[in-house]
Protein backbone atom coordinates (compact mmCIF):
# COMPACT_ATOMS: atom_id res chain seq x y z
CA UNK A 1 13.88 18.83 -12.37
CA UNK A 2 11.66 17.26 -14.75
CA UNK A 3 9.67 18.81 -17.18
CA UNK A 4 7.17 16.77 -17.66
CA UNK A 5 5.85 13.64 -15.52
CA UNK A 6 3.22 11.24 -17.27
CA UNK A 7 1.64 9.30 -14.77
CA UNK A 8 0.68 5.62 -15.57
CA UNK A 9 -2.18 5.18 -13.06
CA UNK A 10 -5.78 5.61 -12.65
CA UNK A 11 -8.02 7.14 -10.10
CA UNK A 12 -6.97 8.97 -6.77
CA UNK A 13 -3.63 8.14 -6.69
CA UNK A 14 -3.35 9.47 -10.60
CA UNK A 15 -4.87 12.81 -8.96
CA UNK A 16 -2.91 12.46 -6.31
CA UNK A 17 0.47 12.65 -8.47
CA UNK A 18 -0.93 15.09 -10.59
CA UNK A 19 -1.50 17.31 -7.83
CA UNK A 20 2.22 17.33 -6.45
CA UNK A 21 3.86 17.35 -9.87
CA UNK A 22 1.66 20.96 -10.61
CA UNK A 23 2.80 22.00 -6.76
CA UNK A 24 6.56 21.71 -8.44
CA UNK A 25 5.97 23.54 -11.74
CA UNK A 26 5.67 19.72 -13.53
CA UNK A 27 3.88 19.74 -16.56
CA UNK A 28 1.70 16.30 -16.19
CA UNK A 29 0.27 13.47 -18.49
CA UNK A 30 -2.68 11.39 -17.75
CA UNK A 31 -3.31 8.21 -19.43
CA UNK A 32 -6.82 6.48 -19.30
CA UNK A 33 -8.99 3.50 -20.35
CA UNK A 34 -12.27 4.37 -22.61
CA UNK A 35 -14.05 3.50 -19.76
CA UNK A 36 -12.37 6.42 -17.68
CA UNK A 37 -12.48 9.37 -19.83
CA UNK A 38 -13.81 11.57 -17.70
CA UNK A 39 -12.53 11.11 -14.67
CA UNK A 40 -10.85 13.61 -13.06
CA UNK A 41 -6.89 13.20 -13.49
CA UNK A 42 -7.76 13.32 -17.26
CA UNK A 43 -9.89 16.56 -17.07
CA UNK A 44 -7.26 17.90 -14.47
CA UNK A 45 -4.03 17.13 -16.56
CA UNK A 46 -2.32 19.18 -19.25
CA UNK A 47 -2.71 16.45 -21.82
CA UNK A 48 -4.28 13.04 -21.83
CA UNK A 49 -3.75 10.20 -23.69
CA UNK A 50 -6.33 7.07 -24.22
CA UNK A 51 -4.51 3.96 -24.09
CA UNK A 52 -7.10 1.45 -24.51
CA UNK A 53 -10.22 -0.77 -23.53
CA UNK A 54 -11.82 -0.57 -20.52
CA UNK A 55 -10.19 -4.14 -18.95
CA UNK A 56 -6.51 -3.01 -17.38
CA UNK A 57 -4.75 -5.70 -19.28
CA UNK A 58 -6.04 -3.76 -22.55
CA UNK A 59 -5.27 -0.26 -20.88
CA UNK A 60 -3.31 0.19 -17.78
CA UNK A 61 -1.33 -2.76 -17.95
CA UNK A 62 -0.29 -2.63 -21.49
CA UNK A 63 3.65 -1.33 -21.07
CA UNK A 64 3.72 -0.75 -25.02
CA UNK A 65 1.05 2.10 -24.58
CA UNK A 66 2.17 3.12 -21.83
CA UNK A 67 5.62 3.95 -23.51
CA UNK A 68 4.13 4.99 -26.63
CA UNK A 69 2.26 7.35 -24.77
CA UNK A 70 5.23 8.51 -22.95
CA UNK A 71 7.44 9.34 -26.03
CA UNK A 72 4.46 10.65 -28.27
CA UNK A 73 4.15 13.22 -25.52
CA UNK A 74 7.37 14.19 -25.09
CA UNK A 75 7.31 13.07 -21.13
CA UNK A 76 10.96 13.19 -19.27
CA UNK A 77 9.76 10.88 -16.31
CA UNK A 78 7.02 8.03 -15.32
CA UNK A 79 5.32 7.84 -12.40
CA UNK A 80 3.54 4.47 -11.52
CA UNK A 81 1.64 5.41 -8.42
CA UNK A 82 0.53 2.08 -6.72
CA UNK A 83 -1.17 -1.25 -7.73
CA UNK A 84 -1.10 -1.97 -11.28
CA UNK A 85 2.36 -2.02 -12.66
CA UNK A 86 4.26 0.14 -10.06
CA UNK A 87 5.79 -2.91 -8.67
CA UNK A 88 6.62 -4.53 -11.93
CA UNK A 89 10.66 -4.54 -11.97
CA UNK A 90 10.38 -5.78 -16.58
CA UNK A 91 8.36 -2.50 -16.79
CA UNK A 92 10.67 -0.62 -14.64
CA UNK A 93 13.25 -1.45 -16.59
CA UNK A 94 11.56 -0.76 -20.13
CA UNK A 95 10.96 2.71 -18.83
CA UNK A 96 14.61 3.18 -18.20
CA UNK A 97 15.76 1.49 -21.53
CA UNK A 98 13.46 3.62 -23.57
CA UNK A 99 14.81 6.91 -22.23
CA UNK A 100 12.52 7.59 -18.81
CA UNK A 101 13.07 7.97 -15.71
CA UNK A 102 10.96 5.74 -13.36
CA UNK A 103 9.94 7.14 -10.45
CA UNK A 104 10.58 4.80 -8.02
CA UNK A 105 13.81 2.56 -6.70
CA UNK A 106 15.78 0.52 -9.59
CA UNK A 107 14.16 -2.34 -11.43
CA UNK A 108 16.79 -4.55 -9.08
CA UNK A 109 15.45 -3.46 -5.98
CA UNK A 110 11.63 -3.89 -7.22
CA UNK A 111 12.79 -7.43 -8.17
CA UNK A 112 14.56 -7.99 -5.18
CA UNK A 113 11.47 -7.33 -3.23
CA UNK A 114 8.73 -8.80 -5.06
CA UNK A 115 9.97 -12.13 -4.41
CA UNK A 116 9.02 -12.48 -0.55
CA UNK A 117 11.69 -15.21 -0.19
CA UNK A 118 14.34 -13.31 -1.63
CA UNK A 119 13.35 -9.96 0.51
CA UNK A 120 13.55 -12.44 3.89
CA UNK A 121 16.56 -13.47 2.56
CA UNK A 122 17.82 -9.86 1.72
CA UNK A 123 16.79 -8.39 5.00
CA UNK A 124 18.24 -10.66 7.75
CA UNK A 125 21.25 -10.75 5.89
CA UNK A 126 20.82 -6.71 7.17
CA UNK A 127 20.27 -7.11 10.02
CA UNK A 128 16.17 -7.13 10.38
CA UNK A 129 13.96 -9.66 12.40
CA UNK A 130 11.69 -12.24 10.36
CA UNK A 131 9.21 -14.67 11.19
CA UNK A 132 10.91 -18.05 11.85
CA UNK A 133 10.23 -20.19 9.08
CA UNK A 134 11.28 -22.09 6.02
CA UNK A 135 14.60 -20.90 4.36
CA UNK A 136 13.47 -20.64 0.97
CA UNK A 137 10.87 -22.63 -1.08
CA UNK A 138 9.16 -25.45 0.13
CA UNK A 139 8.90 -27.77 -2.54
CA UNK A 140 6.93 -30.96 -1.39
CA UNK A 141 4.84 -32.02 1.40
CA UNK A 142 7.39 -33.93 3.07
CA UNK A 143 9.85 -30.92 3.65
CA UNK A 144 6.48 -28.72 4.30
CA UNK A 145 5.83 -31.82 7.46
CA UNK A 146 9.17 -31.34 8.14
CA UNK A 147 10.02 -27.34 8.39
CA UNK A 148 6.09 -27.22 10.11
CA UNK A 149 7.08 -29.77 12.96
CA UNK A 150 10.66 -27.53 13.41
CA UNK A 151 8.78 -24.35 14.09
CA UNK A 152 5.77 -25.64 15.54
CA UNK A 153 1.98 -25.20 14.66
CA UNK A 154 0.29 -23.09 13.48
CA UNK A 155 2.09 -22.50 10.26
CA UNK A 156 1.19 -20.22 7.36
CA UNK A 157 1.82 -21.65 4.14
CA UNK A 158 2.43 -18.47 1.82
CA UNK A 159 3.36 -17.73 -2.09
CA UNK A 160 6.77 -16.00 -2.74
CA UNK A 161 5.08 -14.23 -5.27
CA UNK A 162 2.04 -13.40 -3.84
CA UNK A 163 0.09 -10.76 -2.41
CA UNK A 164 -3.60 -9.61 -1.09
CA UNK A 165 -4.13 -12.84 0.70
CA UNK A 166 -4.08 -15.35 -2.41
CA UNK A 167 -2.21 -18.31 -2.31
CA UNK A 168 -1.79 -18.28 1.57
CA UNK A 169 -3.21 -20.54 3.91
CA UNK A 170 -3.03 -21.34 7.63
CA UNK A 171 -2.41 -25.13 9.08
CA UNK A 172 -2.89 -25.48 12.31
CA UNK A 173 -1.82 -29.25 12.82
CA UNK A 174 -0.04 -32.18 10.75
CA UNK A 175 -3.71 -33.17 9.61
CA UNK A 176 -4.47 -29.86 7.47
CA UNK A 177 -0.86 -29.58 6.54
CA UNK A 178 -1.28 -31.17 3.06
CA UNK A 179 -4.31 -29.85 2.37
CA UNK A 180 -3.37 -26.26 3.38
CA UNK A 181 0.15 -26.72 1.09
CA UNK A 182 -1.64 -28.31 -2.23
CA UNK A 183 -4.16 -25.72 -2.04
CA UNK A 184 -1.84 -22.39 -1.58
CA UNK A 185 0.38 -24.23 -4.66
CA UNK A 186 -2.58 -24.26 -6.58
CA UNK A 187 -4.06 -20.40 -5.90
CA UNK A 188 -0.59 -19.47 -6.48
CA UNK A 189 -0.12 -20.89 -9.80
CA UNK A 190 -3.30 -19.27 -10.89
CA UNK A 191 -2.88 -16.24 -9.46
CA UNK A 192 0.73 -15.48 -9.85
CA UNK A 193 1.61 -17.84 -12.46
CA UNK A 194 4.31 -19.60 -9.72
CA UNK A 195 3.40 -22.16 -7.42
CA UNK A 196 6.11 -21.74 -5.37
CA UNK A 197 5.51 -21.27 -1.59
CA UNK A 198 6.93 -21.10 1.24
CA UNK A 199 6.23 -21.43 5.47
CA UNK A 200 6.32 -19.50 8.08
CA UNK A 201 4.86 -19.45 11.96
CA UNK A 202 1.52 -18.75 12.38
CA UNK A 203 1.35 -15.50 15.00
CA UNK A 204 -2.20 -15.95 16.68
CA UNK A 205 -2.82 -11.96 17.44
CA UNK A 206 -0.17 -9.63 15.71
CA UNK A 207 -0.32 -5.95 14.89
CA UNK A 208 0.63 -4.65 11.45
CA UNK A 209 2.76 -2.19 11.28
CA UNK A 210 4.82 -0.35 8.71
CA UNK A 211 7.76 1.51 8.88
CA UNK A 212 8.23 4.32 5.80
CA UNK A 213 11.43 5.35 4.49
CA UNK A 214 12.56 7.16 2.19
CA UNK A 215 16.15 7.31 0.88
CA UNK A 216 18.14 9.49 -2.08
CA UNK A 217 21.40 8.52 -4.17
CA UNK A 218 23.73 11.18 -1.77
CA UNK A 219 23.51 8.21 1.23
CA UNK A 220 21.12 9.65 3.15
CA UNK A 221 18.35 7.86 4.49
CA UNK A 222 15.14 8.44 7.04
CA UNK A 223 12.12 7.08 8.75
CA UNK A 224 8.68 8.68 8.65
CA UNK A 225 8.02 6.81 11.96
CA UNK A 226 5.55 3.68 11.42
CA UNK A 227 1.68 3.33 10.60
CA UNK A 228 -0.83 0.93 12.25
CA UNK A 229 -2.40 -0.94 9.05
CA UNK A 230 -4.21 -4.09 11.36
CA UNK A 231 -7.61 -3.54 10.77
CA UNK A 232 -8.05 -6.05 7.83
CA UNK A 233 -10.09 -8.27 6.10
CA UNK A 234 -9.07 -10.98 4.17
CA UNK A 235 -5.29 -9.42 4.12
CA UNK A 236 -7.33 -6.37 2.60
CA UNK A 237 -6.61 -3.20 4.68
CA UNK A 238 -9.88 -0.96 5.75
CA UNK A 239 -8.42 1.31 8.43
CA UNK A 240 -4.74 2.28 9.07
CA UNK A 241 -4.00 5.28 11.43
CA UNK A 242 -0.13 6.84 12.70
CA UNK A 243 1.40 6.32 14.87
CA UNK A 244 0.73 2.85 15.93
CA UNK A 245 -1.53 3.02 19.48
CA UNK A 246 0.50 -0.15 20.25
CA UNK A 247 4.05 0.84 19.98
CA UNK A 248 5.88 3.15 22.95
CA UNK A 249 8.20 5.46 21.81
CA UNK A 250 11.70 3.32 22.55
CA UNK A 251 9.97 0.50 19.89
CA UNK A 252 9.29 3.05 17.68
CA UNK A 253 13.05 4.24 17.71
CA UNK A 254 14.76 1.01 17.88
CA UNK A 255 12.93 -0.16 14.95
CA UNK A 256 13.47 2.75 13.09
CA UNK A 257 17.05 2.92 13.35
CA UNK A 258 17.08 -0.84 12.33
CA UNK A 259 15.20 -0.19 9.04
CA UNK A 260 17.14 2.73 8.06
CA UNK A 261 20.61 1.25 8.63
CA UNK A 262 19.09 -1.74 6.77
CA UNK A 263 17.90 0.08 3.96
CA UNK A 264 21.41 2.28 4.08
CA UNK A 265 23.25 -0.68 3.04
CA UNK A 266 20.93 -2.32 0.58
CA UNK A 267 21.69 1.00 -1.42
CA UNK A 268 17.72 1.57 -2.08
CA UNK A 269 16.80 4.79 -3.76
CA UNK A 270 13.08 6.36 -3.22
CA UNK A 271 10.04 5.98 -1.23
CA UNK A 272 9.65 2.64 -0.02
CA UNK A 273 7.68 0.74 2.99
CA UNK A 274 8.48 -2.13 5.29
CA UNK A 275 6.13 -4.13 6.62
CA UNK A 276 6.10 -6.69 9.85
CA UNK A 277 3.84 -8.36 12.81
CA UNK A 278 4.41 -7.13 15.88
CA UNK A 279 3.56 -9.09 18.66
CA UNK A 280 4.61 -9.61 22.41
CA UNK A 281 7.07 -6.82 21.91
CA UNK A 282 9.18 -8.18 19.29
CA UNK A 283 8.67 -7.33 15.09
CA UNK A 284 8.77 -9.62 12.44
CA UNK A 285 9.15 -8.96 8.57
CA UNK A 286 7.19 -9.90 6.00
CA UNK A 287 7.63 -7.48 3.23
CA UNK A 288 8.14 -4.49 1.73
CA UNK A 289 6.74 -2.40 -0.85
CA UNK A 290 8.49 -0.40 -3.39
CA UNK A 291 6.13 2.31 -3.97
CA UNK A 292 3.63 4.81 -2.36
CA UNK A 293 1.24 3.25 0.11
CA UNK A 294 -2.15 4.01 -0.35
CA UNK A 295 -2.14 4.83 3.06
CA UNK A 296 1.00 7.43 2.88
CA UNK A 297 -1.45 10.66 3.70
CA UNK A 298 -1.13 8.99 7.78
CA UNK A 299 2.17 9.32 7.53
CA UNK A 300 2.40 12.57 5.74
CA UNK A 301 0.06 14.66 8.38
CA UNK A 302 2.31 13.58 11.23
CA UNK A 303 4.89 14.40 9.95
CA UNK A 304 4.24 17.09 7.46
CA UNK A 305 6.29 15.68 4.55
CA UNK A 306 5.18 15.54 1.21
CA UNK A 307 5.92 11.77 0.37
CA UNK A 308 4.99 11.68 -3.77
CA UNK A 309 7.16 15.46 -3.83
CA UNK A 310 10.16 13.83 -2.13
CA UNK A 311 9.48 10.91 -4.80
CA UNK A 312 10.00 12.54 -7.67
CA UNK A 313 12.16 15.01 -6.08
CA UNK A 314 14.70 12.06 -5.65
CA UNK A 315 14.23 10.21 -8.92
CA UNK A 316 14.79 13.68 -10.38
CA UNK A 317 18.43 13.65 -8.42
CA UNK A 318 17.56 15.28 -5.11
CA UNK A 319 18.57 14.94 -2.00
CA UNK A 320 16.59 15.04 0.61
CA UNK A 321 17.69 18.11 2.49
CA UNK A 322 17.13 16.97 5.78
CA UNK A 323 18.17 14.26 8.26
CA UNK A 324 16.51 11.79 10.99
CA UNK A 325 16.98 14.32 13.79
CA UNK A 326 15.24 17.02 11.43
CA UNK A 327 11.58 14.82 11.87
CA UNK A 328 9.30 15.00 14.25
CA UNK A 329 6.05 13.54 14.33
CA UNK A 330 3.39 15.44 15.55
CA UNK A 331 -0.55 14.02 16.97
CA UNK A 332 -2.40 11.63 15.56
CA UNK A 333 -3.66 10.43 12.08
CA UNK A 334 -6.38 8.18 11.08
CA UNK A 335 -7.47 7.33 7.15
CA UNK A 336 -10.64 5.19 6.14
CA UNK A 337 -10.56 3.62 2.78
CA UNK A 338 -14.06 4.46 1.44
CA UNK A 339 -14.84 1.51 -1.11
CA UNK A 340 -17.40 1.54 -3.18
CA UNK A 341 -19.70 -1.81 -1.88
CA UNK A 342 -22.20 -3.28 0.14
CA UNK A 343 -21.26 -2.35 3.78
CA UNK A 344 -22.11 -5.62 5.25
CA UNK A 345 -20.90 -8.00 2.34
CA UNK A 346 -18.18 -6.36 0.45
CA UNK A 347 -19.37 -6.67 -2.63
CA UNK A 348 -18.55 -4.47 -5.09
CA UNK A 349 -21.31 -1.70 -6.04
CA UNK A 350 -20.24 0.29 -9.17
CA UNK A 351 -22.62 2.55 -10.31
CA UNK A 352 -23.03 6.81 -10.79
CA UNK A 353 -22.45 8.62 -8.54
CA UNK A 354 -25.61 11.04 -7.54
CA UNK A 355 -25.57 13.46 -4.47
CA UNK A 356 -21.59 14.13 -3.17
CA UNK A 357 -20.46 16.49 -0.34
CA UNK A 358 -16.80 15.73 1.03
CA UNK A 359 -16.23 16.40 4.44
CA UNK A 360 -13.91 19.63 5.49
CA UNK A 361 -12.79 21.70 8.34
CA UNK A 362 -9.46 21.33 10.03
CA UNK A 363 -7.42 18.17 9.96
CA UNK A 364 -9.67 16.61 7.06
CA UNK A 365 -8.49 15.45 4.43
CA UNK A 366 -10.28 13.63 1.72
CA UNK A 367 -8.21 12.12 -1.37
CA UNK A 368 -10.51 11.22 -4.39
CA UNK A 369 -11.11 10.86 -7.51
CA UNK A 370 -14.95 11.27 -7.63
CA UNK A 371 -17.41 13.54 -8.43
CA UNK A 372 -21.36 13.99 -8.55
CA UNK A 373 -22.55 12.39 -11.87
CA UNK A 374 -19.31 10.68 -12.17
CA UNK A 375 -20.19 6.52 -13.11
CA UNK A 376 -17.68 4.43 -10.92
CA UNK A 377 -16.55 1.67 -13.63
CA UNK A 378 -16.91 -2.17 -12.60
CA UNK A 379 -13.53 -3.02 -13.94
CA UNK A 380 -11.32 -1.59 -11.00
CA UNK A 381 -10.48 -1.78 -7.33
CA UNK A 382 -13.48 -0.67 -5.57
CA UNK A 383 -11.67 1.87 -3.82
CA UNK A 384 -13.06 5.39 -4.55
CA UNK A 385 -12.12 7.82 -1.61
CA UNK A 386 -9.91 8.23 1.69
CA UNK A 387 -10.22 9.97 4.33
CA UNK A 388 -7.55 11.04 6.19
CA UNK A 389 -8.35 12.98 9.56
CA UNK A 390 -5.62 14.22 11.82
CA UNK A 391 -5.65 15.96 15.58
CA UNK A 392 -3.40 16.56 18.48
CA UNK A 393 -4.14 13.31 20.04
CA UNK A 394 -5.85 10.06 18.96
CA UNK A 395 -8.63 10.95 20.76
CA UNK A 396 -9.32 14.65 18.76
CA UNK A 397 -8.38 12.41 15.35
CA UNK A 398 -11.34 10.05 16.44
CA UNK A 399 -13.42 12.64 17.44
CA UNK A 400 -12.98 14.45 14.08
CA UNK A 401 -13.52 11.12 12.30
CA UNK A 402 -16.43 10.36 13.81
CA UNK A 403 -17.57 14.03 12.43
CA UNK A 404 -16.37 13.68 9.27
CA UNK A 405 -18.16 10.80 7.96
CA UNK A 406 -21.03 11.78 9.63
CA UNK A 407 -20.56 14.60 7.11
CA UNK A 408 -19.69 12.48 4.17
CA UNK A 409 -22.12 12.00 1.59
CA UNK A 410 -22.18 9.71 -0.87
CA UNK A 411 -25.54 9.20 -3.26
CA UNK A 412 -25.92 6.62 -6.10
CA UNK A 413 -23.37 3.74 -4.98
CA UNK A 414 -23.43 1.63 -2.04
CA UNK A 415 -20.12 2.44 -0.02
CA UNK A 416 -18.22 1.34 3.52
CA UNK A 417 -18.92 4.73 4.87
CA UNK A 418 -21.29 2.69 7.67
CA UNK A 419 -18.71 -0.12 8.47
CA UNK A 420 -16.49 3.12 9.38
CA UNK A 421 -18.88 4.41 11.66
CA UNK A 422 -19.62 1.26 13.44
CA UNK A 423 -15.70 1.05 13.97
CA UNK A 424 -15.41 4.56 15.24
CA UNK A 425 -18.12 3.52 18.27
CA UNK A 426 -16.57 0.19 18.89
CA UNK A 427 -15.13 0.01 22.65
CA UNK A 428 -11.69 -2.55 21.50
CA UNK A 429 -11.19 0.54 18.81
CA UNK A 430 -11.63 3.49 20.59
CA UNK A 431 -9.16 1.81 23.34
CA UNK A 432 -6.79 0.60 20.37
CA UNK A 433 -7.17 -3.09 21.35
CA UNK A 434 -6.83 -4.83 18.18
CA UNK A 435 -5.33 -7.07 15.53
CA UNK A 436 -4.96 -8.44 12.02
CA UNK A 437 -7.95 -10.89 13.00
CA UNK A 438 -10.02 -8.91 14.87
CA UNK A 439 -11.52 -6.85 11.99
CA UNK A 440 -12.86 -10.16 10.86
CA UNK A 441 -14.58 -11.16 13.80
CA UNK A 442 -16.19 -7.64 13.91
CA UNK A 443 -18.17 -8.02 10.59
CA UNK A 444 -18.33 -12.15 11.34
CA UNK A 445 -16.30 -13.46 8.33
CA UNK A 446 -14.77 -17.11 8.49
């Protein structure tokens, strides 16, 4: 087992890490940004290092200080939490070539995924279901006419590189077909630095759902069942709960044991999550993510696995010590990402934070990084909190949600905490009738 972990992340996730590495007798390593240091991983951690400005390309995203960090402290192992550079397969591999261990699958795998044509490609080769559409890059109009006439409109025109809704855009006939294709090359390039797209069919009212999996270097591999992540906004998840409302238990099997045997031969090592649409009955993949979720805490009350221990518990050489039949998933799990903005417009509110009193009793959970007088920094994801409620049935989890952030209390900053409420009282939630649009026609975006 490793000594010591230094984790290369910010915020609750950092906390997060820190918290399970201390649970195993790992010594940890914060790193931070002048602009966070005094947030709580840093006061929490055994040693902290600054390595830089405030902007993450200074700080979080700089790999050399990052490594410098790691060898002037003597670290054994990284740990890259989510966002930032934990899917980042050059910086996976410097970690490796300067003597770390990354915790997380191989720099191969990372790569192999991050390239949403390549991970189609990857995955029906295994056996999975994916969205009919374009087999590989679409690299003019005329082929994007072409593949969009094969599998009829509406089409969504989508970067292989992309992510968080940029450089994707819908068609929904031969007249917005250019249009839609110049302008998801264009976000692309800027975003990504790669214009290249590709197409797939436009599903009017899927489900998202994930399947977690998680998979250790003796062969053994295993499902954490799936997680309901539809209630989005601009591709930006707000809400995901566990298990999915929509899914009957055979679905939930049959895609299980797909993913698994999929992942079994593709030889992946870690934590990972696979992502599809789901509608009329039949799933559809679109990607998957080779790191923690932010939503894994869904997954972890159901099923009462640890999912950061088992990740460093396998990049340290582990197995897993269990098997499929071993899980069970027990009741029902809902988490609410508490950002910190305008409730109504989404814009980002940083700011200090005055008056705060977490929710508690049993099945709460609340992961964050914040306290009272703590000054949330304009140079990050907005996200500051999540909380994570769990009961014996969906109905007991809603219940308690609709208690707990009636309890939450959050003074200084603007935050979502009323969007969740109005979702908890909505009729199509409470009766789990909803998709990847309908979010958006809740709070009235275009």
């Amino acid at each position: 087992m490793f000594d010591k972990v230094l984790i290369a992340n910010r915020g609750e996730i950092a906390l997060r890490v820190h918290r399970a590495c201390k649970e195993m007798g790992i010594a940890t390593v914060a790193v931070h940004s002048t602009a966070d240091a005094e947030a709580m991983h840093v006061r929490l951690a055994d040693e902290s290092v600054c390595i830089g400005e405030a902007p993450a390309a200074s700080s979080y995203l700089n790999t050399a200080s990052l490594l410098s960090a790691a060898t002037i402290t003597g670290a054994d192992a990284i740990h890259p939490g989510y966002g930032l550079l934990s899917e980042n397969a050059e910086f996976a591999q410097m970690v490796v070539d300067h003597g770390f261990v990354f915790i997380g699958p191989s720099p191969d795998h990372i790569r192999m995924m991050g390239d949403k044509i390549t991970a189609k490609e990857a995955v029906r080769s295994l056996g999975v279901p994916v969205v009919p559409g374009s087999d590989g890059a679409v690299r003019d109009e005329a082929r994007a006419r072409g593949v969009a006439e094969e599998i009829g409109y509406p089409v969504l025109i989508k970067a292989s590189s992309g992510g968080g809704g940029r450089g994707m855009k819908v068609a929904a006939s031969a007249d917005e077909i250019g249009a839609a294709f110049s302008t998801a090359r264009a976000e692309a390039k800027s975003n990504f630095g790669n214009d290249e797209v590709y197409i797939e069919k436009y599903l009017a009212r899927p489900r998202h759902i994930e399947i977690q999996v998680l998979a250790d270097g003796f062969g053994n591999v295993v499902h954490l069942g799936d997680r309901d992540c539809s209630l989005q906004r601009r591709h930006q998840k707000l809400l995901e709960e566990a298990p999915s409302p929509a899914l009957n238990a055979a679905e939930r099997a049959a895609i299980g044991q797909t993913v698994t045997s999929a992942i079994g031969k593709l030889g992946y090592l870690g934590a990972g999550t696979l992502e599809f649409l789901y509608e009329d009955g039949e799933f559809y993949f679109i990607e998957m993510n080779t790191r923690v979720q932010v939503e894994h805490p869904v997954t972890e009350a159901i099923t009462g696995i640890d999912i950061v221990r088992e990740q460093i518990r396998i990049a340290a050489g582990l197995p897993l010590g269990y098997a499929q039949e071993d899980i069970s998933l027990s009741g029902h799990a809902i988490e609410c990402r508490i950002n910190a903005e305008n409730p109504e417009t989404f814009v980002p509110a940083p700011g200090r934070i005055g008056l705060y009193h977490p929710p508690g009793g049993l099945g709460v959970r609340v992961d964050s990084a914040i306290y009272a007088g703590y000054t949330v920094p304009p140079y990050y994801d907005s996200l500051i909190a999540k909380l994570i409620v769990h009961g014996r049935t969906r109905n007991e989890a809603l219940m308690r949600l609709r208690r707990a952030l009636g309890e939450y209390v959050i003074e200084g900053v603007e935050t979502t905490i009323p969007l969740h409420v109005r979702l908890t009282e909505d009729p199509n939630f409470v009766n789990g009738v909803y998709d990847i649009h309908w979010l958006e026609r809740f709070v009235g975006l275009k």
